[in-house]
N, C-alpha and C. Protein backbone atom coordinates (compact mmCIF):
# COMPACT_ATOMS: atom_id res chain seq x y z
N UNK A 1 18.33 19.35 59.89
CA UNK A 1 19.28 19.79 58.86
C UNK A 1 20.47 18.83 58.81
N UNK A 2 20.94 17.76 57.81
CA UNK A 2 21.64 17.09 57.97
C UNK A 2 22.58 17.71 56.73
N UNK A 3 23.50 17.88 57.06
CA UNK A 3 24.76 18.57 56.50
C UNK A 3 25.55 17.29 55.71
N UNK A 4 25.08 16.19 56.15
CA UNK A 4 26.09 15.33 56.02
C UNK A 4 26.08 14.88 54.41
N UNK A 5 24.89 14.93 53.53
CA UNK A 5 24.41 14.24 52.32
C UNK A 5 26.24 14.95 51.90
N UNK A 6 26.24 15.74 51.22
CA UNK A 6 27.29 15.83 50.70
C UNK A 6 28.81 15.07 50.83
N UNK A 7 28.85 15.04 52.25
CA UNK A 7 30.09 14.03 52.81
C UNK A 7 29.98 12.48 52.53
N UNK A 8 28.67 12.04 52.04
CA UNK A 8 28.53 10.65 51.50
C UNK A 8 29.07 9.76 50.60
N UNK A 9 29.63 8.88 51.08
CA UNK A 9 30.72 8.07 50.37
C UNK A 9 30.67 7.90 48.84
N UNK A 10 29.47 7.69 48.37
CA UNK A 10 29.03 7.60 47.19
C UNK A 10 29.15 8.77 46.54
N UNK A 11 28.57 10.12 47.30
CA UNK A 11 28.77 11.10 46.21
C UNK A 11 30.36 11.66 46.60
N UNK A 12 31.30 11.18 46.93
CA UNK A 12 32.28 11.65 47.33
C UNK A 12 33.11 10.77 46.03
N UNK A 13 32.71 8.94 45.90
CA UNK A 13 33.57 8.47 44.85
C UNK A 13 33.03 8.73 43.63
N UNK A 14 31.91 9.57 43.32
CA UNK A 14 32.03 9.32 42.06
C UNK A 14 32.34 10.57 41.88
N UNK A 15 32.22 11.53 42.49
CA UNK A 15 33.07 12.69 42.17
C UNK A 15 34.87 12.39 41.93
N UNK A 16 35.05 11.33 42.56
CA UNK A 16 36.56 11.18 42.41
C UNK A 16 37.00 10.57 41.33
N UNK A 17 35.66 9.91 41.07
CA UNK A 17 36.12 9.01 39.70
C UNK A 17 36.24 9.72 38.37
N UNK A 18 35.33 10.83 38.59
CA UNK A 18 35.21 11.64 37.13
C UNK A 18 36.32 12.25 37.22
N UNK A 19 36.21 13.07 38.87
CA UNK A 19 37.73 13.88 38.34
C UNK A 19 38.97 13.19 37.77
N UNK A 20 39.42 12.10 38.58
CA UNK A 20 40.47 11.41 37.89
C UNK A 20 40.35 10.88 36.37
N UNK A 21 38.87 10.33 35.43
CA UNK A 21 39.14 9.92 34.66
C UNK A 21 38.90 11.29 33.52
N UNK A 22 38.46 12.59 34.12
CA UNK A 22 39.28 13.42 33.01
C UNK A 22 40.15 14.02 33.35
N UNK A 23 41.34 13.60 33.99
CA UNK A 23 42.59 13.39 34.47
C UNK A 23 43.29 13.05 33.49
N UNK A 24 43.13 11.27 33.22
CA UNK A 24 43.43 10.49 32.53
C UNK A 24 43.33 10.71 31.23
N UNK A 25 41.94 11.13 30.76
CA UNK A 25 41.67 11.40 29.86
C UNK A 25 42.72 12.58 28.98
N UNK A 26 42.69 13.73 29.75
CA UNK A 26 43.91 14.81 29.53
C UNK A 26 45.11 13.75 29.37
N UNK A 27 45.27 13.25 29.92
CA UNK A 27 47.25 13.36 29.83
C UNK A 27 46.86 11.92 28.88
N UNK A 28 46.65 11.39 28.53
CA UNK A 28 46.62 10.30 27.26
C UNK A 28 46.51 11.23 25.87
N UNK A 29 45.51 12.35 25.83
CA UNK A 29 45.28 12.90 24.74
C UNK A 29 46.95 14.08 24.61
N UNK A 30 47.35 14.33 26.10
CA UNK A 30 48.63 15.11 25.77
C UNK A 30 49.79 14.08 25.70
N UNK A 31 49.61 12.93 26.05
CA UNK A 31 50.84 11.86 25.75
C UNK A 31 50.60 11.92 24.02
N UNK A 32 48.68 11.50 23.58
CA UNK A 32 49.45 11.17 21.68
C UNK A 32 49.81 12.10 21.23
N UNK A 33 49.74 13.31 21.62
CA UNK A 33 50.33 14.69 20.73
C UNK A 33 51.31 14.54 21.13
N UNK A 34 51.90 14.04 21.88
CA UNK A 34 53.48 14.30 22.23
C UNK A 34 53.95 13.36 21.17
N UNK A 35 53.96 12.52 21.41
CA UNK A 35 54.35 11.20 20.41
C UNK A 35 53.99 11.37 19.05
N UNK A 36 53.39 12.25 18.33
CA UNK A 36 52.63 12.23 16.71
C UNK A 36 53.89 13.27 16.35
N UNK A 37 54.12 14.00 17.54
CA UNK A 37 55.39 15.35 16.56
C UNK A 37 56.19 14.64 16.80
């Protein structure tokens, strides 16, 4: 039973990458609404 797959670097960055780029994604789309009013 290796517990570890989940702790794997790979599935650890690309989980980080999505989260951050709809992160990014959010606050660009709430920066142009800020800026259009």
């Amino acid at each position: 039973m290796h517990r570890r797959y989940f702790g794997h670097p790979a599935f650890s960055w690309i989980f980080a990458s999505t989260l951050l780029a709809g992160v990014l994604g959010s606050l660009s789309i709430y920066h142009q609404q800020l800026r259009s009013t």
